[in-house]
C-alpha atoms as a PDB file:
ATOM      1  CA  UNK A   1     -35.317 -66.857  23.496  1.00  0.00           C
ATOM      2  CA  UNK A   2     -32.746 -69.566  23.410  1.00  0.00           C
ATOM      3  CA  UNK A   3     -30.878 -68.074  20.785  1.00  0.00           C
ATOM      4  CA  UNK A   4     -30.996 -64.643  22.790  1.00  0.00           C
ATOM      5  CA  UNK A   5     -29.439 -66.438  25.994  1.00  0.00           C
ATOM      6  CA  UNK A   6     -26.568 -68.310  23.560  1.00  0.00           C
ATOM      7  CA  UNK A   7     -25.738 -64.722  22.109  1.00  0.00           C
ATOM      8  CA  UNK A   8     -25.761 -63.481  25.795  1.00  0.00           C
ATOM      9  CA  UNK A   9     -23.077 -65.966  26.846  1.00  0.00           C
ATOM     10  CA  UNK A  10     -21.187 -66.025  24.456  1.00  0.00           C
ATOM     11  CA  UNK A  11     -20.942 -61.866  24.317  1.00  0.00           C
ATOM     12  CA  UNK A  12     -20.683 -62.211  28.177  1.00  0.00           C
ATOM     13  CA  UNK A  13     -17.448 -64.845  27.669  1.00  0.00           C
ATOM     14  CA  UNK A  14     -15.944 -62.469  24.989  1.00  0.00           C
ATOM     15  CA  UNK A  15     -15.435 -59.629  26.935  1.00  0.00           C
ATOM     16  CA  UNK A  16     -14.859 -61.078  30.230  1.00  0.00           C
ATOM     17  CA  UNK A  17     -11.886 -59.290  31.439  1.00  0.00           C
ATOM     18  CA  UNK A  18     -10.923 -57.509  28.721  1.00  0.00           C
ATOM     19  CA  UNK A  19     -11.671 -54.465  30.435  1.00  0.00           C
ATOM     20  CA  UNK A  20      -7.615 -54.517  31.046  1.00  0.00           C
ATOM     21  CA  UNK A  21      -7.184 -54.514  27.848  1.00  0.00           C
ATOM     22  CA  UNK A  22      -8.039 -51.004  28.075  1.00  0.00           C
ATOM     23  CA  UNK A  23      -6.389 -50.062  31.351  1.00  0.00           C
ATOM     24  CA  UNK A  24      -2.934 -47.870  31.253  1.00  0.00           C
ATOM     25  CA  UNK A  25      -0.102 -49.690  28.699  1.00  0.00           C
ATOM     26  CA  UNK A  26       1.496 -52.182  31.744  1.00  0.00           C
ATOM     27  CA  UNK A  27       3.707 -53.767  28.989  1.00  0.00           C
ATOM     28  CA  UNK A  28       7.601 -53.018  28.529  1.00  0.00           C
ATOM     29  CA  UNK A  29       9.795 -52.423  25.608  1.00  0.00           C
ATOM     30  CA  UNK A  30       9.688 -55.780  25.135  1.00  0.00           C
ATOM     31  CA  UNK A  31       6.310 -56.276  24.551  1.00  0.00           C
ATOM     32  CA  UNK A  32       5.636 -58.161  28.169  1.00  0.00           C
ATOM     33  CA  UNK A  33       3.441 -56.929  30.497  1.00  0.00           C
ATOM     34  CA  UNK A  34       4.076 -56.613  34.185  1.00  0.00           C
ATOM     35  CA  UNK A  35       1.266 -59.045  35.611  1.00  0.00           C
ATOM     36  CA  UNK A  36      -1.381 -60.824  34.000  1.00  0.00           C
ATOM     37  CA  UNK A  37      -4.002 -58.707  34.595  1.00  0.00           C
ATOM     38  CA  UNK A  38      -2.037 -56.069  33.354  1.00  0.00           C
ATOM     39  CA  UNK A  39      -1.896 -57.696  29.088  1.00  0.00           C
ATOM     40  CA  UNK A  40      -4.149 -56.260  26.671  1.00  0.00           C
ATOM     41  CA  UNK A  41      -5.118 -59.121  24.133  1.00  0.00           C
ATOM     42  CA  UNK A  42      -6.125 -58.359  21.311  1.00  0.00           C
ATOM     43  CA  UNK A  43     -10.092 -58.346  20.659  1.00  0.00           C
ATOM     44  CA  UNK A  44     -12.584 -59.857  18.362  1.00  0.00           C
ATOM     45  CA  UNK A  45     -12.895 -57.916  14.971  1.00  0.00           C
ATOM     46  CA  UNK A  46      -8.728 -57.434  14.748  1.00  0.00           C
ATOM     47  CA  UNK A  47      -6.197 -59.334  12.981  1.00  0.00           C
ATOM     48  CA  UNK A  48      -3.918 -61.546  14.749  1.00  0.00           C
ATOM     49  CA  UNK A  49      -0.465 -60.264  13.574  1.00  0.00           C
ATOM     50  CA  UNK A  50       1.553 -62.899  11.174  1.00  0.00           C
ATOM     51  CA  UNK A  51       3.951 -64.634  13.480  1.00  0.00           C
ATOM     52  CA  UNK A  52       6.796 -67.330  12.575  1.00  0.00           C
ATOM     53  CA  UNK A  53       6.347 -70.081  15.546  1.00  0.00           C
ATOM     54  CA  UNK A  54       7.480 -73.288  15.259  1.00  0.00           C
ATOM     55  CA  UNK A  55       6.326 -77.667  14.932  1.00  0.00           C
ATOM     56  CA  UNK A  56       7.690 -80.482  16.702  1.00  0.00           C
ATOM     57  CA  UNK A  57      10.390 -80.884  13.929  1.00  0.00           C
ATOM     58  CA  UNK A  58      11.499 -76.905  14.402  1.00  0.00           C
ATOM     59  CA  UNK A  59      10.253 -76.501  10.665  1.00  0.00           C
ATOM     60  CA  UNK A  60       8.616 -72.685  11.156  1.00  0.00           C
ATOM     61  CA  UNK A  61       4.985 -72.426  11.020  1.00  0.00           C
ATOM     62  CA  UNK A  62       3.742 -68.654   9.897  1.00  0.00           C
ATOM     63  CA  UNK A  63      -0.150 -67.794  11.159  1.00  0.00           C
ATOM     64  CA  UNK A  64      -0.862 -66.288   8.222  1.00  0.00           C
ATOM     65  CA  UNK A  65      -0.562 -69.738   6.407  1.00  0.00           C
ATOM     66  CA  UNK A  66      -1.612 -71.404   9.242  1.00  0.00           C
ATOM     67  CA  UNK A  67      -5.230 -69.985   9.386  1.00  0.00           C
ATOM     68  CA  UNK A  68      -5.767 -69.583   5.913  1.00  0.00           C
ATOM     69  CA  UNK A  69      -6.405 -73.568   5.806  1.00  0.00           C
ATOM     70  CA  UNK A  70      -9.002 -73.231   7.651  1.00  0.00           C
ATOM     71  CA  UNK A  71     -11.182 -71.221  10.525  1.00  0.00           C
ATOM     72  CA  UNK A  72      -9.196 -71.758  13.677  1.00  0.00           C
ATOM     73  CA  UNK A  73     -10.030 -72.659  17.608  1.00  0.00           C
ATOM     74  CA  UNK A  74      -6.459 -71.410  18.882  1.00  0.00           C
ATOM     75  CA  UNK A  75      -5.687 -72.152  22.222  1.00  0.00           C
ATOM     76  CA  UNK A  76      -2.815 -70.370  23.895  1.00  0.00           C
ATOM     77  CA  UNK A  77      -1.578 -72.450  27.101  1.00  0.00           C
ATOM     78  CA  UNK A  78       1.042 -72.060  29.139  1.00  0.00           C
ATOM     79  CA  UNK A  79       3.002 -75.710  28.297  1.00  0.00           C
ATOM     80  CA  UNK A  80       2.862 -79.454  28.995  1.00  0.00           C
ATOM     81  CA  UNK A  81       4.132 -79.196  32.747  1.00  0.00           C
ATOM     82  CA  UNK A  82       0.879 -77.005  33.419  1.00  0.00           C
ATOM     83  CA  UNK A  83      -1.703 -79.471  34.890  1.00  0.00           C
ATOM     84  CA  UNK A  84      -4.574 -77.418  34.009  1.00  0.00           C
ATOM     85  CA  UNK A  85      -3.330 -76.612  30.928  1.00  0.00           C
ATOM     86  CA  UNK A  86      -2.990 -80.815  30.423  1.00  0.00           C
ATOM     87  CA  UNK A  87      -6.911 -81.056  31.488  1.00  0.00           C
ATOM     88  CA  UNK A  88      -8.250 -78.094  29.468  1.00  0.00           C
ATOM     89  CA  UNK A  89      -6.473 -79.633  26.340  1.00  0.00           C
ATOM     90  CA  UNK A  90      -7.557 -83.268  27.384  1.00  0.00           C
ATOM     91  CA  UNK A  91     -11.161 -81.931  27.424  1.00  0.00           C
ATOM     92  CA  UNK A  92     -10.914 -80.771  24.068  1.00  0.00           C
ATOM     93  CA  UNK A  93     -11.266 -84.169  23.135  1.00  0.00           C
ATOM     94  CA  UNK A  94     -14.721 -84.389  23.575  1.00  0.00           C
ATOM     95  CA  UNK A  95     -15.735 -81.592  21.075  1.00  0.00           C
ATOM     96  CA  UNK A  96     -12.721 -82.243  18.619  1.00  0.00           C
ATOM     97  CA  UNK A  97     -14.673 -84.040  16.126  1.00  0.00           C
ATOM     98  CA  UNK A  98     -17.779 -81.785  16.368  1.00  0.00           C
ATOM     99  CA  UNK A  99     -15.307 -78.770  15.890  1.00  0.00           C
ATOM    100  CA  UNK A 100     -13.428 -80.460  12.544  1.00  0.00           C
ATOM    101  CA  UNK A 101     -17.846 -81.046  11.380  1.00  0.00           C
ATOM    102  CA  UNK A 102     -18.246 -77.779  11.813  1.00  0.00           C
ATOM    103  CA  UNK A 103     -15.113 -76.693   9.461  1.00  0.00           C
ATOM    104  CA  UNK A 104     -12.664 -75.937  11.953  1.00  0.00           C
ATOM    105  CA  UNK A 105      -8.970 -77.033  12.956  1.00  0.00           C
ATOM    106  CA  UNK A 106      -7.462 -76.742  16.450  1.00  0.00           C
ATOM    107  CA  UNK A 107      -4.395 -75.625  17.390  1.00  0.00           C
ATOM    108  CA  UNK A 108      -2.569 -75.438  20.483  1.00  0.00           C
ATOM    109  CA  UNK A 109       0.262 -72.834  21.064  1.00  0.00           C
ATOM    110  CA  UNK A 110       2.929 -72.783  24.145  1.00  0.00           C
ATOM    111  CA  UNK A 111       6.275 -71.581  24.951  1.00  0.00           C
ATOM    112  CA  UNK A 112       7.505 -75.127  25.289  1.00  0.00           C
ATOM    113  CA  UNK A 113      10.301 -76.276  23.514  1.00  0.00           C
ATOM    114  CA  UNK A 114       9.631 -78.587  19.973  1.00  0.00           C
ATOM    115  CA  UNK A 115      10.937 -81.832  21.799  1.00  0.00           C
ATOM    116  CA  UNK A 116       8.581 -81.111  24.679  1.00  0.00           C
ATOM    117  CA  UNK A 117       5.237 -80.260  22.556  1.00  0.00           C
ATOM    118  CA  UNK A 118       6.395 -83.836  20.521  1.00  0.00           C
ATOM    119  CA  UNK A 119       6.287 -85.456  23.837  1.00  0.00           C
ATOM    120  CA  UNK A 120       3.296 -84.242  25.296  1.00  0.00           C
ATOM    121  CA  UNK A 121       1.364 -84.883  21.858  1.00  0.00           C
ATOM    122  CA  UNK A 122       2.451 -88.538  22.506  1.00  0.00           C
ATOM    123  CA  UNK A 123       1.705 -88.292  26.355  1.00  0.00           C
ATOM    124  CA  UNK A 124      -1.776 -87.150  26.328  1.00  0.00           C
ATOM    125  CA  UNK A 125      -2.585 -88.362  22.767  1.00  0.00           C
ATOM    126  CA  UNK A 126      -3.904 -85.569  21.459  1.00  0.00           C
ATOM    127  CA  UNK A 127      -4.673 -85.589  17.656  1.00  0.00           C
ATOM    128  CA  UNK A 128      -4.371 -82.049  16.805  1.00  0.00           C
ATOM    129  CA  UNK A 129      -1.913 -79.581  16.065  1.00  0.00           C
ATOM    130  CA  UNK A 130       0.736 -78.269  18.702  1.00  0.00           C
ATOM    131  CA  UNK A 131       3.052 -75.913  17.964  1.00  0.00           C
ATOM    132  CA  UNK A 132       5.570 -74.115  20.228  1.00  0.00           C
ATOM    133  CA  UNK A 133       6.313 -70.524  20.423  1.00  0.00           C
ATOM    134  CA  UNK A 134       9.593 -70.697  22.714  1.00  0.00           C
ATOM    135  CA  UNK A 135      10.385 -66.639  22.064  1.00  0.00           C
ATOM    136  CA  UNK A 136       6.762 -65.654  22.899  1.00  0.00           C
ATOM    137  CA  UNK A 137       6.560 -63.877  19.258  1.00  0.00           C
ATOM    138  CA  UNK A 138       3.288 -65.007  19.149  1.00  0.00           C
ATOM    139  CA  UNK A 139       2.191 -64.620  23.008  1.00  0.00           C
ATOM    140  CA  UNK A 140       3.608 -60.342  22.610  1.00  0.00           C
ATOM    141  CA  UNK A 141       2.021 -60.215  19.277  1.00  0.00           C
ATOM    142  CA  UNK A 142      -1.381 -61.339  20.715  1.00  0.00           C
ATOM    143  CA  UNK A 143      -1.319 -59.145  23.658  1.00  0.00           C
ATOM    144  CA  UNK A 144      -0.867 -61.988  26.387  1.00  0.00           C
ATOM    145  CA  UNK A 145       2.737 -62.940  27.293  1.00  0.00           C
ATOM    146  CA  UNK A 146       3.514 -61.336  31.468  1.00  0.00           C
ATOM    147  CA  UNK A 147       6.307 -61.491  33.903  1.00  0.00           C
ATOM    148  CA  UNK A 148       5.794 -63.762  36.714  1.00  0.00           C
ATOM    149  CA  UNK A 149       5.758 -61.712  40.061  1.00  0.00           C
ATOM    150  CA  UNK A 150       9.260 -62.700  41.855  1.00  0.00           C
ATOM    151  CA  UNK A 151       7.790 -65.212  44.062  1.00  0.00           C
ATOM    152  CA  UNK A 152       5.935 -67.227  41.867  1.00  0.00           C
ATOM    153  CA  UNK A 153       9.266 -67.180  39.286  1.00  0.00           C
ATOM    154  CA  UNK A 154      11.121 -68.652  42.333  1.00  0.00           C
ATOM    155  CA  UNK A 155       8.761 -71.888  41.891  1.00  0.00           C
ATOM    156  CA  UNK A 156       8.909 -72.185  38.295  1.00  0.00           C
ATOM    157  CA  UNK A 157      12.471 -72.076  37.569  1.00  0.00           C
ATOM    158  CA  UNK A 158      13.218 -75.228  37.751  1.00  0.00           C
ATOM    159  CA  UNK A 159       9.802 -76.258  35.034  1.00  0.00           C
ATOM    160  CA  UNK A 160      10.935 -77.203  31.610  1.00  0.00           C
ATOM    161  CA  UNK A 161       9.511 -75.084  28.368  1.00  0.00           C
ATOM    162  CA  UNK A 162       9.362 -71.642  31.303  1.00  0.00           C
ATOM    163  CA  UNK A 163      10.972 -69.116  29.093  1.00  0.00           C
ATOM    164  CA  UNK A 164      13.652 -66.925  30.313  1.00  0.00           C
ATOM    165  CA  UNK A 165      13.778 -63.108  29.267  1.00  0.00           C
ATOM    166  CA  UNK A 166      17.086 -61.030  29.624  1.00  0.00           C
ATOM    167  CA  UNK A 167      15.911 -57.848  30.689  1.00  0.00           C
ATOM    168  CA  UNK A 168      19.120 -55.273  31.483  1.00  0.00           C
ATOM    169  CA  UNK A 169      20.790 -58.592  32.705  1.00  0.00           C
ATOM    170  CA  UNK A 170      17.961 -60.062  34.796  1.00  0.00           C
ATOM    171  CA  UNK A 171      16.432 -63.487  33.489  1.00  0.00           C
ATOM    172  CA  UNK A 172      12.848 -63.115  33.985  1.00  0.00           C
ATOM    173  CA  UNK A 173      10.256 -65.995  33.770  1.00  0.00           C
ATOM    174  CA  UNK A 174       7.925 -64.957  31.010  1.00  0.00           C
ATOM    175  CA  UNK A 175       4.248 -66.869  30.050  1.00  0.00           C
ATOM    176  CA  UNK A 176       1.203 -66.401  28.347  1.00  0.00           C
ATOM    177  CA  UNK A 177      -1.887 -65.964  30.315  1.00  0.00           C
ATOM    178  CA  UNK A 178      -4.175 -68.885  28.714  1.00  0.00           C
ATOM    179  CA  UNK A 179      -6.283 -68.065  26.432  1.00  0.00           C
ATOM    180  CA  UNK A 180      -8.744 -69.399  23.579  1.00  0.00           C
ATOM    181  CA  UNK A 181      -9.592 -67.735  19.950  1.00  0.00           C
ATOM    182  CA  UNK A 182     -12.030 -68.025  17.054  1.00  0.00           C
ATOM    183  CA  UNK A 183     -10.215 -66.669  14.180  1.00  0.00           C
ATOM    184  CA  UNK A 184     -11.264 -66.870  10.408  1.00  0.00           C
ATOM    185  CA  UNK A 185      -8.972 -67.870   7.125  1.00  0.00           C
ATOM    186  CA  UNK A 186      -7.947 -63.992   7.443  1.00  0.00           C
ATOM    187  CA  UNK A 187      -6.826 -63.744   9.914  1.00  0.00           C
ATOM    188  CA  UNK A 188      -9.334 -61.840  11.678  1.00  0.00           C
ATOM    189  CA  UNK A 189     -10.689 -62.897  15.654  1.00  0.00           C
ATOM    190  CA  UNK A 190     -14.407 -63.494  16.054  1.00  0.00           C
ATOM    191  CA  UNK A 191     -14.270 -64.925  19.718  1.00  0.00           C
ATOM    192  CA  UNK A 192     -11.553 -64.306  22.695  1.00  0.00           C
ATOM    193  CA  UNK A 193     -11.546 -65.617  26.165  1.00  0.00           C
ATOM    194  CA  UNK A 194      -8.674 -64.674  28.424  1.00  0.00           C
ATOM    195  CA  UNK A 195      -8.275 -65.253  31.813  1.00  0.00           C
ATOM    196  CA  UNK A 196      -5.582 -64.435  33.892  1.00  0.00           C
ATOM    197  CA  UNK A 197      -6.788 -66.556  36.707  1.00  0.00           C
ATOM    198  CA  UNK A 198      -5.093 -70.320  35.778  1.00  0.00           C
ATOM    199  CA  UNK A 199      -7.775 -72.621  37.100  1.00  0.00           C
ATOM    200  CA  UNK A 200     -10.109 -71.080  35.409  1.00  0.00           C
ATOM    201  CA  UNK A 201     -11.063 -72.277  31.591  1.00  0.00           C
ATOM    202  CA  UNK A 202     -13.877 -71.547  29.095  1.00  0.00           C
ATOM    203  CA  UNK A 203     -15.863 -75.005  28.781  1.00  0.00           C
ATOM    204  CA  UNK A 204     -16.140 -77.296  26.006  1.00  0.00           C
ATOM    205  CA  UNK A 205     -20.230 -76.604  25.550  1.00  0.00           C
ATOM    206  CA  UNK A 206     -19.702 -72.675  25.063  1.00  0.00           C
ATOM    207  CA  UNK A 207     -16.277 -73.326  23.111  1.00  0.00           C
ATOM    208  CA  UNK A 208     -18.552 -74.979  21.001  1.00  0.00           C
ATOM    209  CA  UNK A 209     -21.459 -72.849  20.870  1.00  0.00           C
ATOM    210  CA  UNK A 210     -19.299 -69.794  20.342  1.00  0.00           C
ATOM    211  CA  UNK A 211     -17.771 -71.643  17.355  1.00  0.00           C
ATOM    212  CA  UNK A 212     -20.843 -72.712  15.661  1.00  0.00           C
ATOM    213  CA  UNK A 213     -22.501 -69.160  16.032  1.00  0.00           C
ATOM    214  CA  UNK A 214     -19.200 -67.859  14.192  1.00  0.00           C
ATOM    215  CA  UNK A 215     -18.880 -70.436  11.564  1.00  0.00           C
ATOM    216  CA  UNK A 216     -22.551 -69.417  10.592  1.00  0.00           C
ATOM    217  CA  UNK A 217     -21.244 -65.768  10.500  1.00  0.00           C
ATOM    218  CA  UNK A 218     -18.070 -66.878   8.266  1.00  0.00           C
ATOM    219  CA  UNK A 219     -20.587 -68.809   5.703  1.00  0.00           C
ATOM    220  CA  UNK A 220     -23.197 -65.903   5.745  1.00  0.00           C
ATOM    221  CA  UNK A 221     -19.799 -63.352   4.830  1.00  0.00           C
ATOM    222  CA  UNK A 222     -18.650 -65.683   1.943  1.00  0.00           C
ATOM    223  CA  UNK A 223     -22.354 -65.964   0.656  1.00  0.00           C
ATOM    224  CA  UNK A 224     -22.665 -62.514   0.363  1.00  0.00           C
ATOM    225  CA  UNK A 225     -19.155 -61.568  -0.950  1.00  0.00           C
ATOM    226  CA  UNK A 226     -20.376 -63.858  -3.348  1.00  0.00           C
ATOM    227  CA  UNK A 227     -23.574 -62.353  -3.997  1.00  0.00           C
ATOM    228  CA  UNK A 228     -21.408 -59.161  -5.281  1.00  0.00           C
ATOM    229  CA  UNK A 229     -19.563 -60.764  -7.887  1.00  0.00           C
END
């Protein structure tokens, strides 16, 4: 029965508002949708796209190399000025050594510039892996990078790491809607959550269950691949 009500929360988390995902195409050429509950992530059983971001030392970081180290808890954010991304990634914390038990390696992605993820990774102390993705390659690829309405781009002009996007001549303010992924040494996503409402973030306990359920479905796929040989 417990194991039933896990499953249920954890299916319930995974498609919690992906529904847009299949509402009518609200992105632009560019790849950015209109609103945030307008993106269409991409879903558990599909391949995150290989994408060139970049460290704290602007060396590039491809996903494809990335993940293949190891199964993956990615967590898209929106950058260091964000305080609720600051809290969710603070919280992380307390599972980040169950996590790396389990098999897994955290990483966090925003638009923010190398010098600011290097700062923030000293601010908050955080022990794991930021990277930045200033373009939003990564943020388009996934599915989750949206224009700020006019209003709210007013009061985030003046944040550092908000990336501009010329479109026709008019700088736009550009973000990902947060977001957290399971993804496997392919590549592949086993667990989303994406929510375009901000103060709103998956907790650590069903992070954690949702990782340990898919790490037993990772071992249980390499078992039997191995089986076959």
């Amino acid at each position: 029965m417990k194991k039933l009500v896990i499953k249920s929360l954890l299916l319930l988390s995974t498609c919690l508002l992906s529904l847009n995902s299949f509402a009518a195409p609200g992105a632009n050429a560019e790849g950015i949708a209109n609103s945030a509950f307008e993106v269409r992530p991409i879903l558990p059983g599909m391949l995150v796209p290989n994408t060139c971001v970049e460290d704290s030392q602007s060396n590039s970081v491809c996903t494809d190399a990335l993940f293949s180290q190891k199964p993956t808890v990615l967590v898209v954010y929106r950058g260091g000025w964000c305080p609720y991304c600051n809290a969710q990634l603070n919280r992380m914390k307390k599972i980040e050594s169950a996590l790396d038990f389990l098999g897994f390696q955290i990483v966090a992605i925003s638009p923010d510039s190398n010098k600011n993820i290097a700062e923030q990774q000293t601010r908050e102390r955080l022990a794991y892996n930021l990277l930045a993705d200033p373009e939003l390659a990564l943020a388009k690829n996934m599915g989750l990078a949206f224009f700020l309405d006019k209003k709210t781009e007013e009061k985030y002009r003046d944040k550092l790491g908000v990336p501009f996007i010329d479109i026709d001549g008019d700088a736009r303010v550009a973000l990902p809607v947060p977001a957290v992924y399971i993804i496997d040494q392919q590549g592949m996503v086993h667990f989303q959550y994406v929510n375009p409402n901000i103060d709103v973030r998956l907790s650590e306990d069903l992070l954690y269950k949702a990782a340990s359920e898919t790490m037993k479905v990772i071992n249980e796929t390499k078992q039997k691949t191995l089986n076959k040989k």
